[in-house]
Protein backbone atom coordinates (compact mmCIF):
# COMPACT_ATOMS: atom_id res chain seq x y z
CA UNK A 1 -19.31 6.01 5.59
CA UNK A 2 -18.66 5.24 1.55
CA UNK A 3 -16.08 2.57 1.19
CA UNK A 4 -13.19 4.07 -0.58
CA UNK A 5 -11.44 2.42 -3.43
CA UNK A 6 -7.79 2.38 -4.23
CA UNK A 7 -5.19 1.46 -6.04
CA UNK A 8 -1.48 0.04 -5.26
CA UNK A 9 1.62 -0.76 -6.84
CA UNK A 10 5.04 -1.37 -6.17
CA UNK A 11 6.62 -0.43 -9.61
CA UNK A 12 7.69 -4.09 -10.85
CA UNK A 13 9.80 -4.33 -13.81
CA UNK A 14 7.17 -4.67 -17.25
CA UNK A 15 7.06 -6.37 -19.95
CA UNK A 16 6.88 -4.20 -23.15
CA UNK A 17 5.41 -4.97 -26.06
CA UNK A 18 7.99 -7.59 -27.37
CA UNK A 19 8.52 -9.72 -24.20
CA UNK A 20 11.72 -7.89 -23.32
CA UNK A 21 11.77 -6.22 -19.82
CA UNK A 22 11.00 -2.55 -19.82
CA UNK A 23 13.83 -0.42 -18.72
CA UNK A 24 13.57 1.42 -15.21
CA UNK A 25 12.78 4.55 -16.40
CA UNK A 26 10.21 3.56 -18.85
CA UNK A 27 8.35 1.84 -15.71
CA UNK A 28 8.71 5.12 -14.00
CA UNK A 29 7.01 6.88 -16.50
CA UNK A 30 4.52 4.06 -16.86
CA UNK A 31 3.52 4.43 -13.32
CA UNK A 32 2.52 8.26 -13.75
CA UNK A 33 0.45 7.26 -16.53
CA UNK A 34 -1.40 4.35 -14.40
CA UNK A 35 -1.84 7.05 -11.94
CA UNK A 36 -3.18 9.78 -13.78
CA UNK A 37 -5.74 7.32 -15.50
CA UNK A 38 -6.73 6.13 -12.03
CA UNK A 39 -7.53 10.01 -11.34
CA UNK A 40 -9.40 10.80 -14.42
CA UNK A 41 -11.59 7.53 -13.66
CA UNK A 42 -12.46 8.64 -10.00
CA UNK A 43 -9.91 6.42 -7.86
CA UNK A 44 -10.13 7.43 -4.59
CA UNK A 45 -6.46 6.43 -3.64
CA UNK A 46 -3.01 5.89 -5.42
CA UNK A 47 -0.49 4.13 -3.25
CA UNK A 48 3.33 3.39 -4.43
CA UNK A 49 5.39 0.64 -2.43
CA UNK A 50 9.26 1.49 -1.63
CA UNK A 51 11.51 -1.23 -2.78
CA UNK A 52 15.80 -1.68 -3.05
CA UNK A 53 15.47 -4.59 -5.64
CA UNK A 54 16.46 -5.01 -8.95
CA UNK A 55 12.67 -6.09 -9.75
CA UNK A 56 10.96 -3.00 -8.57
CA UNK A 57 11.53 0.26 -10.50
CA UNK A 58 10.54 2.87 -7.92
CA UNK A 59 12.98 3.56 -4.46
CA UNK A 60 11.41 7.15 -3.64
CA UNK A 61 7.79 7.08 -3.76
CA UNK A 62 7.41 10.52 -3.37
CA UNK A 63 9.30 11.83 -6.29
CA UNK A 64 6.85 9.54 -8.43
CA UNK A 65 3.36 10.61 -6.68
CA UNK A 66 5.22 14.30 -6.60
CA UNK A 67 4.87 14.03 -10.49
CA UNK A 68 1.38 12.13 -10.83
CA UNK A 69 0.34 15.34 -7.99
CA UNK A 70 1.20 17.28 -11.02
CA UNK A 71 -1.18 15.79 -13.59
CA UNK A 72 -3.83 15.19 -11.25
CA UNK A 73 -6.53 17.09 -9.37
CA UNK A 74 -8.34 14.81 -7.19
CA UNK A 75 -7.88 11.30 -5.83
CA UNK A 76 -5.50 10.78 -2.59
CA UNK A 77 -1.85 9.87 -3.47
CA UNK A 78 0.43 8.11 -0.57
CA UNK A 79 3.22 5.35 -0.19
CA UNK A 80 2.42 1.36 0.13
CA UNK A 81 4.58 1.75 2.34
CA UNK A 82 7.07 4.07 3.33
CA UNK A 83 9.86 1.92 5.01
CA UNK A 84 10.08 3.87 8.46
CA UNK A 85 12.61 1.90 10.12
CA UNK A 86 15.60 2.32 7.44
CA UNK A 87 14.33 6.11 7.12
CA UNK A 88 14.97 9.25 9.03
CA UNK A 89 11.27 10.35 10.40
CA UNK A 90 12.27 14.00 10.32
CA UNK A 91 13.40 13.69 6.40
CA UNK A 92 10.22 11.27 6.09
CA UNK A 93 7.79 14.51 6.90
CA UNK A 94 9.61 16.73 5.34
CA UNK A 95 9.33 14.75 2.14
CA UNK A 96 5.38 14.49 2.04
CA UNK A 97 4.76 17.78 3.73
CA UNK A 98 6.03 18.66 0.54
CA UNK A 99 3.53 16.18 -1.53
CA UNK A 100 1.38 17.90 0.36
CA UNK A 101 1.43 20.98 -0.68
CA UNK A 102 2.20 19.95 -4.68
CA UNK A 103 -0.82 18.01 -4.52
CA UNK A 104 -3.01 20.54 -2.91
CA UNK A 105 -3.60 18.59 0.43
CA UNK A 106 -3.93 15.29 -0.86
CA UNK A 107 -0.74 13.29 0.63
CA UNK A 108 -1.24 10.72 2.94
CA UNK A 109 1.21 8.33 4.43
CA UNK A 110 1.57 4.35 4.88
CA UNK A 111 4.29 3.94 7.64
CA UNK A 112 5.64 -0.10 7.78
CA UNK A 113 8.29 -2.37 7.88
CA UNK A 114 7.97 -3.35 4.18
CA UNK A 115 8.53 -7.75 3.53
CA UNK A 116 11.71 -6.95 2.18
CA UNK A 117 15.11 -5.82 4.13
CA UNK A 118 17.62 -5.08 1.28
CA UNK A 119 17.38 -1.43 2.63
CA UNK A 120 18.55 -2.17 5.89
CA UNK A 121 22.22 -3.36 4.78
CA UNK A 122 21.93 -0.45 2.04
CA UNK A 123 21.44 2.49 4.83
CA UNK A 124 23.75 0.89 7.01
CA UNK A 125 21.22 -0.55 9.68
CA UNK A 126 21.73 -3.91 11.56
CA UNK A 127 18.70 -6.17 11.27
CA UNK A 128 19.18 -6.80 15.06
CA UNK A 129 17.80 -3.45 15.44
CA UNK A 130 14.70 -4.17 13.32
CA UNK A 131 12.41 -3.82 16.48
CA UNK A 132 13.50 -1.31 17.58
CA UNK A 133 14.46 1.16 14.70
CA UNK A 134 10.65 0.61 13.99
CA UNK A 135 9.10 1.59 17.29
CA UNK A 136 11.09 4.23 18.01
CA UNK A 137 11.30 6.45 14.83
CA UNK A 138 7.38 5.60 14.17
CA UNK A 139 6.76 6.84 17.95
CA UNK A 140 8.66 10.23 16.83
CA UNK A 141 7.13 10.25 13.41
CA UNK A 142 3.81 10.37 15.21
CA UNK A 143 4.83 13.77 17.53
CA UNK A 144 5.79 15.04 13.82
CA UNK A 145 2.70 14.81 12.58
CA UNK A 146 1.61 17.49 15.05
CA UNK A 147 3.19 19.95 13.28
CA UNK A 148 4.53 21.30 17.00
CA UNK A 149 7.73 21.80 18.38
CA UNK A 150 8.84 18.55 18.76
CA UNK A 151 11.17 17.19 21.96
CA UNK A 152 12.25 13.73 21.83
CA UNK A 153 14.97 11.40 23.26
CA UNK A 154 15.68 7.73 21.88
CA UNK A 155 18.53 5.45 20.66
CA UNK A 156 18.06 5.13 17.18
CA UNK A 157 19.00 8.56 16.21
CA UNK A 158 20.14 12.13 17.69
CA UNK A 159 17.47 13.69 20.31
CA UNK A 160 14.77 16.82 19.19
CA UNK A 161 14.56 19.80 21.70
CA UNK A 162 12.10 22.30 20.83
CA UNK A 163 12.13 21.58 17.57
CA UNK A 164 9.87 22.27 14.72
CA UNK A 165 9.92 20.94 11.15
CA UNK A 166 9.31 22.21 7.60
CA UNK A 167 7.34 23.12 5.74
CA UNK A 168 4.04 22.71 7.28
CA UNK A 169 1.55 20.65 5.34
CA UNK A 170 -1.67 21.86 3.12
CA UNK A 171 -3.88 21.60 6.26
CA UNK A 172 -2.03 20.80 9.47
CA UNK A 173 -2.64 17.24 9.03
CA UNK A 174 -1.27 14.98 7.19
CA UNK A 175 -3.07 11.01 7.22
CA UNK A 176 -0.58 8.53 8.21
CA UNK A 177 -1.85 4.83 8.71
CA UNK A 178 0.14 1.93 10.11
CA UNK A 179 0.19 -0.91 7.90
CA UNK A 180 0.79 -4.64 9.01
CA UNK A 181 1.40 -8.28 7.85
CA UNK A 182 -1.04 -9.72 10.73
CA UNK A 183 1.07 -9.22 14.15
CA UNK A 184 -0.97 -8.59 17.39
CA UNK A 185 1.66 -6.51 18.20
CA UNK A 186 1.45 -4.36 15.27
CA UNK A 187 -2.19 -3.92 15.85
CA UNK A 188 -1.82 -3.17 19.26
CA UNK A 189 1.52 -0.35 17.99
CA UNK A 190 -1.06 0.84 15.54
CA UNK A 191 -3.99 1.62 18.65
CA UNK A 192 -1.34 2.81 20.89
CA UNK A 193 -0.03 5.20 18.15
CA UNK A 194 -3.87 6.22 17.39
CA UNK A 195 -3.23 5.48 13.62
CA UNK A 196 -5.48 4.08 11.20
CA UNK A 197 -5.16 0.55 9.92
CA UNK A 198 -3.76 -1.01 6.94
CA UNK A 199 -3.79 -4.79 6.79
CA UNK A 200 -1.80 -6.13 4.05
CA UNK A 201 -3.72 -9.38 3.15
CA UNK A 202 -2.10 -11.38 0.47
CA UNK A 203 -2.51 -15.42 1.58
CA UNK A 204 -5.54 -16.81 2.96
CA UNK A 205 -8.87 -16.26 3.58
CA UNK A 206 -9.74 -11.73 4.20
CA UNK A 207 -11.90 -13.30 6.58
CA UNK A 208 -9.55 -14.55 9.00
CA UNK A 209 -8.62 -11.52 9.44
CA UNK A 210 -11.31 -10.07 11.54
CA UNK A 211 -10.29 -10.90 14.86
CA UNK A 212 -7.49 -8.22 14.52
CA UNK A 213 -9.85 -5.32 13.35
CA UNK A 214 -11.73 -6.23 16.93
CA UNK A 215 -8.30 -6.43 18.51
CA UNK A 216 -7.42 -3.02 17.10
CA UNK A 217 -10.48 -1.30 18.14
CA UNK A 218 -10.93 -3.16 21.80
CA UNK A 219 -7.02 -1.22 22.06
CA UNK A 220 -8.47 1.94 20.70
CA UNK A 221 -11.15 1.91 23.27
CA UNK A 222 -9.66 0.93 26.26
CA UNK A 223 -7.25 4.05 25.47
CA UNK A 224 -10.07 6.34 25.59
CA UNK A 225 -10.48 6.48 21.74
CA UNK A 226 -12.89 5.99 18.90
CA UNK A 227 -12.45 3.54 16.49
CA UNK A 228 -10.39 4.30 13.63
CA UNK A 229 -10.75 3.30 9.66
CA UNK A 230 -9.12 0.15 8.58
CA UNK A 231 -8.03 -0.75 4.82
CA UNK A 232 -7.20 -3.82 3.72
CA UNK A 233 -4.40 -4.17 0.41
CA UNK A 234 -4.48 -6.83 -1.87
CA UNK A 235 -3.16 -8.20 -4.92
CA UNK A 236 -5.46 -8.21 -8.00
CA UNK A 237 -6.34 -8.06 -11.66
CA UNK A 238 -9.44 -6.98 -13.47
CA UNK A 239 -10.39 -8.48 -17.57
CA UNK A 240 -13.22 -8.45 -19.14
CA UNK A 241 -14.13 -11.99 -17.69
CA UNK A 242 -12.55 -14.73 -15.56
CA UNK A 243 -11.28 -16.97 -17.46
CA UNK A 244 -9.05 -13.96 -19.36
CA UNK A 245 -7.91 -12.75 -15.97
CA UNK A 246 -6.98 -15.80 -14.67
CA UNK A 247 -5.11 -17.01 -17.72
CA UNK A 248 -3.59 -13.06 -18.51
CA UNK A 249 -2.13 -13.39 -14.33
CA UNK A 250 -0.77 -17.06 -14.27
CA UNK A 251 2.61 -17.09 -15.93
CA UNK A 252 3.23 -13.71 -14.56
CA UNK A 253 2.13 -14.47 -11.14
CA UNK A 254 4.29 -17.39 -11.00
CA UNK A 255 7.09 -15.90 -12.35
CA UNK A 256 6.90 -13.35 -9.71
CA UNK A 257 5.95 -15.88 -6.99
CA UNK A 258 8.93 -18.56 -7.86
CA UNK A 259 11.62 -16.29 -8.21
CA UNK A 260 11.08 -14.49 -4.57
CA UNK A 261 10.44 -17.77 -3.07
CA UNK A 262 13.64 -19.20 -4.23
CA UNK A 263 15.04 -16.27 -1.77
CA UNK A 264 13.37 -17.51 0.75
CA UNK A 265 13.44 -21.25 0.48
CA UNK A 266 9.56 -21.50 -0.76
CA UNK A 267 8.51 -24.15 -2.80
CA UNK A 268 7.61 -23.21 -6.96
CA UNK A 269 3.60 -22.33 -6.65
CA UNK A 270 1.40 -24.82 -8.66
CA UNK A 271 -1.64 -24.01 -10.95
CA UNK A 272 -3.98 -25.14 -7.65
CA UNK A 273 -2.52 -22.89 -5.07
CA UNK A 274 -2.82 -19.90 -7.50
CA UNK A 275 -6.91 -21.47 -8.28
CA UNK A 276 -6.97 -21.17 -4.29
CA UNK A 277 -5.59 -17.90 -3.93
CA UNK A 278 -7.80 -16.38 -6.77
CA UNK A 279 -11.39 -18.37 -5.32
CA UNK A 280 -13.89 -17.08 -3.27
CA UNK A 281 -12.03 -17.59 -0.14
CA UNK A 282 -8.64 -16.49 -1.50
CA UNK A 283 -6.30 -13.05 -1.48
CA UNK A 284 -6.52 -12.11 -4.94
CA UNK A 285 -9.12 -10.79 -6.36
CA UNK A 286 -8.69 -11.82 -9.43
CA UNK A 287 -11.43 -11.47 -12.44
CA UNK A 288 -13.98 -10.19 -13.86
CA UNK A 289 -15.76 -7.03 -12.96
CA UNK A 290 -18.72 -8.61 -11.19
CA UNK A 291 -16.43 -11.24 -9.73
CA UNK A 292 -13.85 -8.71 -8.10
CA UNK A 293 -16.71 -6.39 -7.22
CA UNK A 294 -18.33 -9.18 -5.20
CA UNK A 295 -15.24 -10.39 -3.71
CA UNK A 296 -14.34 -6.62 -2.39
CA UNK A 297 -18.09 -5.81 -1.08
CA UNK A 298 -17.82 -9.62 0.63
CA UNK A 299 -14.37 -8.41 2.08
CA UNK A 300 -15.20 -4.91 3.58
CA UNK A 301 -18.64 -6.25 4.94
CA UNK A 302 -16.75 -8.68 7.10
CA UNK A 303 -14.23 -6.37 8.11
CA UNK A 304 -15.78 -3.23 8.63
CA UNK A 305 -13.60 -1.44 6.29
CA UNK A 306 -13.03 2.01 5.19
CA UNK A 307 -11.13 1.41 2.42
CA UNK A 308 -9.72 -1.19 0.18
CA UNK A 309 -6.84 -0.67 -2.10
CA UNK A 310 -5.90 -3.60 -5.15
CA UNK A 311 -2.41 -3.99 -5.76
CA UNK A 312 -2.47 -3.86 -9.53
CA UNK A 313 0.47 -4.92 -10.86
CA UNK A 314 1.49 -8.28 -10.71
CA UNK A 315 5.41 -8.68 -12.09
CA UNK A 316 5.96 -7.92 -15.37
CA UNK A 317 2.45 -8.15 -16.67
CA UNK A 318 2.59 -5.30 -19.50
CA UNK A 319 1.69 -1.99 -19.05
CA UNK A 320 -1.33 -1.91 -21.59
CA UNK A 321 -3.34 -5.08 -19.35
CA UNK A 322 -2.71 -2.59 -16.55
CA UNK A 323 -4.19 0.01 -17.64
CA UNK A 324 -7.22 -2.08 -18.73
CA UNK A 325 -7.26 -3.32 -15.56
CA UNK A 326 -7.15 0.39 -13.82
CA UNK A 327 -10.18 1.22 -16.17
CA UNK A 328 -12.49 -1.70 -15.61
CA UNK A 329 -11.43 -1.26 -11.78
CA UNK A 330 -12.29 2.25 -11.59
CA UNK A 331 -15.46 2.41 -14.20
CA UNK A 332 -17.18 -0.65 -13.40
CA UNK A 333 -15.78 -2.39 -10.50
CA UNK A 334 -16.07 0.31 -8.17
CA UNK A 335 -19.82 1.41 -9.33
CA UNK A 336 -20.82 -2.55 -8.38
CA UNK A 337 -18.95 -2.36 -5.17
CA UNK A 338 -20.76 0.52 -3.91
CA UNK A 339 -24.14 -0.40 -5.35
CA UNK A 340 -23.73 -4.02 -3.57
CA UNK A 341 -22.80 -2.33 0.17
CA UNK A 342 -25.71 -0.17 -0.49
């Protein structure tokens, strides 16, 4: 099977050309550009994270891909991730049933519990719940994506009998992966569910990681089912050499990185952990065409991957680096890649 090669973001808040911080709307538009570059370029995949912050522009994924759909003709477009356990399932497919059919067939969906849980006080949800709001509405979500009357009982919202949903997508199928943070548990929710994998990797070696794509497909199996792709998303940047990228992602990066770890009682990052994180044996994959392109085959080699998607944008790193960085991803990092895994 080809590796495929995607892109992610999360719509943060820009810098424009000045320094000043780009508006929301702005950003919004911005994205649909990024997107419809990544298309013209041969992306296979465009993802868009859900977010409730003030430093992320985009809330409704689907109204964003709904638009890059429009101006596009090829590449897959789907969320990074949808936040299943503050949503409605029901409302959930009937959203990208309709991306669906806008973009021809070329929705997919990436159901998780985000790292963030301003949505939960926002939609009136009780993080006690967070367990089980997840489990059950991604266990319903699932029967949804049958496209078949639908009969289900839980406690998380009002019981299905009979029921069908529309409209009914492109082909009678829409992809829906599970993505996770590196839980057992989620792997084993993923098998159970007979979802694809998405492992968000974004500290530490990719490596480590491969004892849960053998966990996920020793689950599969014992179930009675083949194995299924795994992805892998991580953050990244692409310049025209290293020392550009690294110095281009720094000051952004730790912006980004400091001001979410003061939530969260982290420590400010130092110019070594980001050298760590952006080395050979490190998250990011951060650099220059040939470095990036090595990093990624290295990656999907050891993990046996089907795709890999780079989350692009990294704070407010302007909207002109990103786009350089979507075209040296898509016109020479992804040629390399599949050259070196062939």
């Amino acid at each position: 099977m080809t590796l495929e090669l995607g892109l992610d973001t999360f719509g943060d808040l820009t810098d424009d050309e000045n320094g000043t911080l780009s508006p929301y709307a702005r950003v919004i538009r911005d994205v649909i550009d990024e997107g419809v570059l990544a298309d013209e370029l041969g992306v296979d995949f465009f993802g868009i994270g859900e977010h409730h912050r003030a430093d992320f522009a985009i809330s409704s994924p689907e109204m964003v891909l709904a638009a890059i759909a429009a101006k596009t003709s090829r590449m897959h477009l789907g969320s990074a991730v949808t936040v299943m356990s503050s949503d409605d399932p029901v409302r959930v497919f009937e959203r990208f049933a309709t991306l669906d059919g806008l973009s021809t067939g070329r929705a997919e969906i990436i159901l998780g519990r985000g790292s963030f849980i301003e949505s939960f006080p926002l939609f009136g949800y009780d993080l006690d719940d967070y367990e089980i709001l997840f489990d059950e509405k991604v266990s319903l979500f699932a029967q949804l994506l049958t496209e078949r009357p639908v009969t289900w009982q839980g406690t998380t919202r009002s019981s299905l009998r009979d029921q069908r949903v529309f409209p009914l997508s492109e082909t009678g199928h829409i992809p829906a992966w599970i993505g996770i943070g590196g839980s057992p548990q989620s792997v084993a929710r993923a098998a159970r569910l007979k979802m694809p994998l998405v492992i968000a990797i974004i500290g530490g070696s990719p490596v480590r990681f491969r004892p849960l794509v053998d966990l996920y497909w020793r689950s599969l199996d014992s179930l009675g089912s083949a194995p299924l792709p795994v992805a892998v998303h991580s953050p990244g940047y692409v310049a025209d050499t290293d020392e550009e990228a690294l110095e281009q992602v720094w000051p952004y990066m730790k912006e980004m990185r400091d001001r979410i770890g003061a939530e969260r009682g982290w420590g400010p990052v130092g110019r070594g952990d980001f050298e760590r994180d952006t080395g050979p044996d490190g998250a990011w994959f951060v650099g220059s065409p040939e470095t990036v392109a090595r990093k990624i085959a290295a990656t999907a080699s050891a993990l046996s991957l089907s795709r890999f998607d780079m989350k692009y944008s990294v704070g407010r790193l302007p909207h002109h680096l990103l786009m350089r960085s979507i075209e040296l991803y898509a016109s020479r990092v992804i040629p390399m890649v599949r050259d070196l895994l062939s």
